[in-house]
N, C-alpha and C. Protein backbone atom coordinates (compact mmCIF):
# COMPACT_ATOMS: atom_id res chain seq x y z
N UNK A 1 33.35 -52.30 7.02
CA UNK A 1 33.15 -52.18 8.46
C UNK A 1 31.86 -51.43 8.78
N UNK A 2 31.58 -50.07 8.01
CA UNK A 2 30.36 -49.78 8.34
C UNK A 2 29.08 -50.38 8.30
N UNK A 3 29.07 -51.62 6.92
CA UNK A 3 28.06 -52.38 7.29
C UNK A 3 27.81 -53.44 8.57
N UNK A 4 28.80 -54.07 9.24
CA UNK A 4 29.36 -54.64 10.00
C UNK A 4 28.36 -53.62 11.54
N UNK A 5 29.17 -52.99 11.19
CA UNK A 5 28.37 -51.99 12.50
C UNK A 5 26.83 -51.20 12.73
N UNK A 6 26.23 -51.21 11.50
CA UNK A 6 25.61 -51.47 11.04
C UNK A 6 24.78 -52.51 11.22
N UNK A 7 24.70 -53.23 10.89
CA UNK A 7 23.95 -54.58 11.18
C UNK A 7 23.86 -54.99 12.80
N UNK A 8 25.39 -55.17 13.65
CA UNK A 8 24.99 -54.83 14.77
C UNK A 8 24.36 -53.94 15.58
N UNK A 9 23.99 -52.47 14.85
CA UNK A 9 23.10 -51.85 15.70
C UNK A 9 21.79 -52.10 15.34
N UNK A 10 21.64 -52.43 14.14
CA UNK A 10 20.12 -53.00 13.70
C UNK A 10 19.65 -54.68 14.77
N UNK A 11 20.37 -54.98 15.43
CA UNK A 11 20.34 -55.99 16.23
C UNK A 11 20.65 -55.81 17.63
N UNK A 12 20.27 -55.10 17.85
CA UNK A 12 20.41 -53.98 19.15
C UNK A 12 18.85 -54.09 20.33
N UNK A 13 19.03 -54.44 21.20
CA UNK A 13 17.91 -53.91 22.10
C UNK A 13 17.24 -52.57 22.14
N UNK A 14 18.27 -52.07 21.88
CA UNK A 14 17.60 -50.79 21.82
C UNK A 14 18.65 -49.80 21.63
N UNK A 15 18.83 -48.31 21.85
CA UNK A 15 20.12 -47.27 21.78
C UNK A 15 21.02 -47.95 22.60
N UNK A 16 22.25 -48.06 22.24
CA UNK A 16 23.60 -48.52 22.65
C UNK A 16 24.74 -47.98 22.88
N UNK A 17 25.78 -47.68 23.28
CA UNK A 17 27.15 -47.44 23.57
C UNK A 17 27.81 -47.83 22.11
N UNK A 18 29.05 -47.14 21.93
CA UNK A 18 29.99 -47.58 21.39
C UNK A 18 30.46 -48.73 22.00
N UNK A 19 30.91 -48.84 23.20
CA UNK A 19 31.52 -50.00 23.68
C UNK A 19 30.81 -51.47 22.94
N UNK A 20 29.33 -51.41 23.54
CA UNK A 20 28.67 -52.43 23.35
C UNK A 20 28.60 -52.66 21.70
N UNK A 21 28.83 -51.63 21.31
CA UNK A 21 29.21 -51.94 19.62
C UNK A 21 30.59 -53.29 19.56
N UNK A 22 31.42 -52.22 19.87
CA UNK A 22 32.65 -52.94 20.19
C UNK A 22 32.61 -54.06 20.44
N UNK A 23 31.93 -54.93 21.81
CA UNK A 23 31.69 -56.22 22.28
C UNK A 23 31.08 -56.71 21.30
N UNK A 24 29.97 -56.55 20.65
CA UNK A 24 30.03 -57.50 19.93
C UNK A 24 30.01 -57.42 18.39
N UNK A 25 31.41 -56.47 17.78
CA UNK A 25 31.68 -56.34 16.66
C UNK A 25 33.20 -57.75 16.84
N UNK A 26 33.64 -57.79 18.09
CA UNK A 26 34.91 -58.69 18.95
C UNK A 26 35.88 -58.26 17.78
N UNK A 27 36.78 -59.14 17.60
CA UNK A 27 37.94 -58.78 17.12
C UNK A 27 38.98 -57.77 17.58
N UNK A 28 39.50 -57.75 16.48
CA UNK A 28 41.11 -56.45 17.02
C UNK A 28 40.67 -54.99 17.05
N UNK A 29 39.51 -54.57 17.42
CA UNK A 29 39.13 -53.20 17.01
C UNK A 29 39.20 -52.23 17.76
N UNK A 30 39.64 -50.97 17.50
CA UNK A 30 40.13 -50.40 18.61
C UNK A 30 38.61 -49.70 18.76
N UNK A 31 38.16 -49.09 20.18
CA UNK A 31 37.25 -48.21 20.46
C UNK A 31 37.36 -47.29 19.98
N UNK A 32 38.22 -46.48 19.31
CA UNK A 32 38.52 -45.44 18.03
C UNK A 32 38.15 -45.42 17.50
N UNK A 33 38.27 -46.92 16.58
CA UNK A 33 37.65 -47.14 15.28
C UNK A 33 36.39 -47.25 15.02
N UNK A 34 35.65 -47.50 16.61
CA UNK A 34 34.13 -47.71 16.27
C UNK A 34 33.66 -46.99 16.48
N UNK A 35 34.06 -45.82 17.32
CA UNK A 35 33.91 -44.20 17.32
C UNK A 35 33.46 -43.31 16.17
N UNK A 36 35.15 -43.59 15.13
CA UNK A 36 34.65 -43.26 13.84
C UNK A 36 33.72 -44.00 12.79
N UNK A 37 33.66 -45.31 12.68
CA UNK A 37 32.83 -45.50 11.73
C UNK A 37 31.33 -45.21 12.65
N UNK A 38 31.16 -44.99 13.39
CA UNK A 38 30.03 -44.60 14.04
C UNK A 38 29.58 -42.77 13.60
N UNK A 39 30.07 -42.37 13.97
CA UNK A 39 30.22 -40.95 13.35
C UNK A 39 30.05 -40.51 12.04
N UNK A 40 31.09 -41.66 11.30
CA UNK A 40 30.89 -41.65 9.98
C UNK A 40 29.50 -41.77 9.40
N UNK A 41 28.70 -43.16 9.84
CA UNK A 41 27.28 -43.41 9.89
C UNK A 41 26.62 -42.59 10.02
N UNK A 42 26.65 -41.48 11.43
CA UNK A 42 25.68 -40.44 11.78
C UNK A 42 25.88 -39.27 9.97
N UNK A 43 26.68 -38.92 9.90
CA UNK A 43 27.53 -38.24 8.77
C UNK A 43 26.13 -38.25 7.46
N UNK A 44 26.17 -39.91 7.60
CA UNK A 44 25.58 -40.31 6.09
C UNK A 44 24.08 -40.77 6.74
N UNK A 45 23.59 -40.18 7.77
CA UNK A 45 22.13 -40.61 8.20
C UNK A 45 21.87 -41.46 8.25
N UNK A 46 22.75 -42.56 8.64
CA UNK A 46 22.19 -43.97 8.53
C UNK A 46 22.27 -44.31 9.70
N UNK A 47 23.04 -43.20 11.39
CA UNK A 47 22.56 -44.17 12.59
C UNK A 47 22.51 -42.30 13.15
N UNK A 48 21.68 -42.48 14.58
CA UNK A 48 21.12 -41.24 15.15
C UNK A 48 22.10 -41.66 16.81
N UNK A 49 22.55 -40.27 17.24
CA UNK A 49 23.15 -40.58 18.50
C UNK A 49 22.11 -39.50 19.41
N UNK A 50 22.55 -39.67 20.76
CA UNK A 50 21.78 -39.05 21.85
C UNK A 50 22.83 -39.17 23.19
N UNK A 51 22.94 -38.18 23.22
CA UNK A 51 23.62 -37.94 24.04
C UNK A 51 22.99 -38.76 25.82
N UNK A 52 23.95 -39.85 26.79
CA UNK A 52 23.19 -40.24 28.02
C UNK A 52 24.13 -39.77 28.78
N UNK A 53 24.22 -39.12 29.88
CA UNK A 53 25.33 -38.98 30.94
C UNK A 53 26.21 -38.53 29.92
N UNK A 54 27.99 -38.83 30.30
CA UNK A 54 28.62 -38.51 29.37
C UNK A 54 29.01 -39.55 28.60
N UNK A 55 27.80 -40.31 27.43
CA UNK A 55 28.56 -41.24 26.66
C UNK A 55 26.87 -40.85 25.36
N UNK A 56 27.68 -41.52 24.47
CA UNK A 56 26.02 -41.13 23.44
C UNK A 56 25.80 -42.67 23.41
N UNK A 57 24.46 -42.85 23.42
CA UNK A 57 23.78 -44.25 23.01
C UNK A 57 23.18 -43.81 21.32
N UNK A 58 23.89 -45.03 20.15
CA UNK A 58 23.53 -44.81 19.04
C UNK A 58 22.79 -46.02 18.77
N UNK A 59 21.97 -45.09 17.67
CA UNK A 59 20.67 -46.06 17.16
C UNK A 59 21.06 -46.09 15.36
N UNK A 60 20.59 -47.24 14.81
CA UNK A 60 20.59 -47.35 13.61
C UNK A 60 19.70 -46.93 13.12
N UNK A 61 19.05 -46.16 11.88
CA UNK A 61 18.29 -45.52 11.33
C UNK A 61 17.84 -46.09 9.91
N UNK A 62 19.07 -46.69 9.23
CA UNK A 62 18.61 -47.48 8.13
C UNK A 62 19.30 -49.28 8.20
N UNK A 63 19.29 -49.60 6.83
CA UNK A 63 19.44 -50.90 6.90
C UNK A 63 21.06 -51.09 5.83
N UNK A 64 21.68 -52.05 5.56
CA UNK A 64 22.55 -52.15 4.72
C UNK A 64 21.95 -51.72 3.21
N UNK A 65 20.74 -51.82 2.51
CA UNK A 65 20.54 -51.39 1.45
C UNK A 65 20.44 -49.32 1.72
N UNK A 66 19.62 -49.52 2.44
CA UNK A 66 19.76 -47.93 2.90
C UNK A 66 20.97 -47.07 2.80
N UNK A 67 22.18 -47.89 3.25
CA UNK A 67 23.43 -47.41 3.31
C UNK A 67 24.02 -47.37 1.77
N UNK A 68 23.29 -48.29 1.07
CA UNK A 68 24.52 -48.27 -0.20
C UNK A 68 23.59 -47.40 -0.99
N UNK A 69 22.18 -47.75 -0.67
CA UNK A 69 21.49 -45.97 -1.58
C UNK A 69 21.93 -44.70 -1.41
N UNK A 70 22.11 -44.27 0.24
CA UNK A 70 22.75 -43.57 0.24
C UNK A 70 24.20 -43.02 -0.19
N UNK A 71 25.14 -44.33 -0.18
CA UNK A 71 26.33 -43.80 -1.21
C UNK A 71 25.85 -43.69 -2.34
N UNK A 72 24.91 -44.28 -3.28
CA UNK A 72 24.92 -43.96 -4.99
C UNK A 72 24.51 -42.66 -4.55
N UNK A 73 23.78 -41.92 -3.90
CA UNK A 73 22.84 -40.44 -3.72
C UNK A 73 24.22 -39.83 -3.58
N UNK A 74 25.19 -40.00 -2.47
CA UNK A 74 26.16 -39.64 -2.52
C UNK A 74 27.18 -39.04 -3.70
N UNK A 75 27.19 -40.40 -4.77
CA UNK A 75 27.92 -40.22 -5.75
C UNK A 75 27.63 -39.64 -7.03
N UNK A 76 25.87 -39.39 -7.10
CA UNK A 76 25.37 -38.51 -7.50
C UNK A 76 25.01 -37.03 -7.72
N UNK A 77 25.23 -36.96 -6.41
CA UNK A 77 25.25 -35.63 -5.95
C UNK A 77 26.42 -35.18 -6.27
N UNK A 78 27.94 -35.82 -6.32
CA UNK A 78 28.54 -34.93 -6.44
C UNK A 78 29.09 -34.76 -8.35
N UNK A 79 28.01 -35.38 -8.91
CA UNK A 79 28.45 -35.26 -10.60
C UNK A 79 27.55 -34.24 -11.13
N UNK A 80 28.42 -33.36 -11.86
CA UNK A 80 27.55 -32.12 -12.58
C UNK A 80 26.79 -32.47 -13.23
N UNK A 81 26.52 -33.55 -14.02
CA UNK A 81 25.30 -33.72 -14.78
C UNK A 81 24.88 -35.15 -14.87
N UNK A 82 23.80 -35.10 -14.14
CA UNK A 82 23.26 -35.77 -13.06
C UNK A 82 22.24 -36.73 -14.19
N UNK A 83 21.91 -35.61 -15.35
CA UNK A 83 20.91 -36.59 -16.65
C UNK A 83 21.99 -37.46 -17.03
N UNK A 84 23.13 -37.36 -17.10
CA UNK A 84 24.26 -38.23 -18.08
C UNK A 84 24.54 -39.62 -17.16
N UNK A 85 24.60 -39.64 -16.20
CA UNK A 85 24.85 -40.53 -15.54
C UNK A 85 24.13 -40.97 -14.95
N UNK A 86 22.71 -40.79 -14.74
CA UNK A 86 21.32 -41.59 -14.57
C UNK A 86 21.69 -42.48 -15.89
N UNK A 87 21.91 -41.94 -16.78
CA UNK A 87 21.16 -42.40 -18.02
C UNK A 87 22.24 -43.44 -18.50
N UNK A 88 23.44 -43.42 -18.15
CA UNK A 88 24.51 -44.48 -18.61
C UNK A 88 24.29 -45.23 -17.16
N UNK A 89 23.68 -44.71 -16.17
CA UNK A 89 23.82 -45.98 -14.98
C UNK A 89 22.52 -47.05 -15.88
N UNK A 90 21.28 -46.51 -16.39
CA UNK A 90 20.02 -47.06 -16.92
C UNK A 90 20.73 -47.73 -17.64
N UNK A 91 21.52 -47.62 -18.51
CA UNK A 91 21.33 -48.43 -19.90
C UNK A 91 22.60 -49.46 -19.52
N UNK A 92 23.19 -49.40 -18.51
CA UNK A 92 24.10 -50.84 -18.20
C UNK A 92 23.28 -51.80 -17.20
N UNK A 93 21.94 -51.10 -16.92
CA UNK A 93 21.07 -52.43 -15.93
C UNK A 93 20.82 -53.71 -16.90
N UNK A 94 20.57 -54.97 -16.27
CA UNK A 94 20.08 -56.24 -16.39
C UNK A 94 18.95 -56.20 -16.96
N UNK A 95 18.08 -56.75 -17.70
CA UNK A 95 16.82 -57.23 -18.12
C UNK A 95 16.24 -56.76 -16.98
N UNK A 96 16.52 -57.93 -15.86
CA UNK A 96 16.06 -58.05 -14.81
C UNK A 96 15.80 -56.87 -13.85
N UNK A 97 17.19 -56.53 -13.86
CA UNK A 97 17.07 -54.71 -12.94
C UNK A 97 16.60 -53.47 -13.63
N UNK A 98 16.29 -53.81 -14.71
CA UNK A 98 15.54 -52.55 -15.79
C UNK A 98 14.19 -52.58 -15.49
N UNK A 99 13.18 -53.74 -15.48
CA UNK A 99 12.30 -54.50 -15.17
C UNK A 99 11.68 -54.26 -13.27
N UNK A 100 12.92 -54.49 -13.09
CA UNK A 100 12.34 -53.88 -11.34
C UNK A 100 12.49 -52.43 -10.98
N UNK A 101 12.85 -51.94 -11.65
CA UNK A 101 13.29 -50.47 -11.70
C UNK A 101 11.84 -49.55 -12.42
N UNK A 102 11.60 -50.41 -13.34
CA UNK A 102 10.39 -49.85 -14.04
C UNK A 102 9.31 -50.31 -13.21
N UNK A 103 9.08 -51.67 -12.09
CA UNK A 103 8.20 -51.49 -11.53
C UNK A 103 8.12 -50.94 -10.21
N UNK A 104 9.07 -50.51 -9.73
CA UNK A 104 9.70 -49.38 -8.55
C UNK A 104 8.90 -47.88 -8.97
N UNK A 105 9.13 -47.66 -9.93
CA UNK A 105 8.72 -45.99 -10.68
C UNK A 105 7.18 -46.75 -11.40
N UNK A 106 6.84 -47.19 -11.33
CA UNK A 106 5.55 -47.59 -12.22
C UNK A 106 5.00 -47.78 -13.20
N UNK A 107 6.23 -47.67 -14.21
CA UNK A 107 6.24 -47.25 -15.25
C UNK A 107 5.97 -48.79 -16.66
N UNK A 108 5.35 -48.57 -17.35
CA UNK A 108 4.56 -50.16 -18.30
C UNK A 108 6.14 -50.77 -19.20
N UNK A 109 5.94 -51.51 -19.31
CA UNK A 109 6.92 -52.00 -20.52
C UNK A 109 7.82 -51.33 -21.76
N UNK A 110 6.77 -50.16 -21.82
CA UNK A 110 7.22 -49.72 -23.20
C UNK A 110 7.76 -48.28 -22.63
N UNK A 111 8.02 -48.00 -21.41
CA UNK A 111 8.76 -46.84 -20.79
C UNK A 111 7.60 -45.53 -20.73
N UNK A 112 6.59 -45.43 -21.29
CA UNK A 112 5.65 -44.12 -21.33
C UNK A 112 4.95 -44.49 -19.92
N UNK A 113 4.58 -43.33 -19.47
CA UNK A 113 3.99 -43.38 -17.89
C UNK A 113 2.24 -43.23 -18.26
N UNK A 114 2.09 -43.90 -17.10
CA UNK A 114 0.61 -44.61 -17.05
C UNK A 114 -0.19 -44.02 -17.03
């Protein structure tokens, strides 16, 4: 759902209502629920509110990849040793995602920096 809501505020005219979340998230959703996953969002920096009259107009701040970086940062943060599990997340990547990862960090073929 948070991506869901998400994506609709990234498709936004501009700062919005919960409601207008609501309208066009449609379905069975209660204005509660978009309350909280809205909140939740602000939580994890991925949408900014502002207070208008008495209602907040929220803005999205990142994108769906944004959001799931932020959970791995998340799930990082909360492991004591942070070298061990970089390093077993590294060595279960793809050819492919080892490869874009090394050209993300800049780093040549043979892993020594440039």
């Amino acid at each position: 759902m948070e991506a869901q809501v998400l994506a609709v505020l990234r498709q936004a005219p501009g700062p919005v209502n919960a409601g207008w979340v609501l309208d066009q998230l449609g379905g069975d959703l209660a204005y509660t629920t978009v309350m909280t996953i809205l909140t939740r969002l602000q939580a994890k920096r991925a949408v900014t509110r502002e207070r208008v009259g008495r209602f907040f107009e929220w803005c999205a701040t990142s994108d769906e990849a944004g959001l799931a970086a932020l959970r791995m940062r998340r799930v990082l943060d909360a492991e004591s040793d942070r070298e061990a599990v970089l390093a077993r997340f590294v060595t279960t990547l793809s050819p492919d995602d080892e490869r874009l990862l090394r050209d993300l960090l800049h780093l040549p073929e043979d892993g020594t920096e440039g």
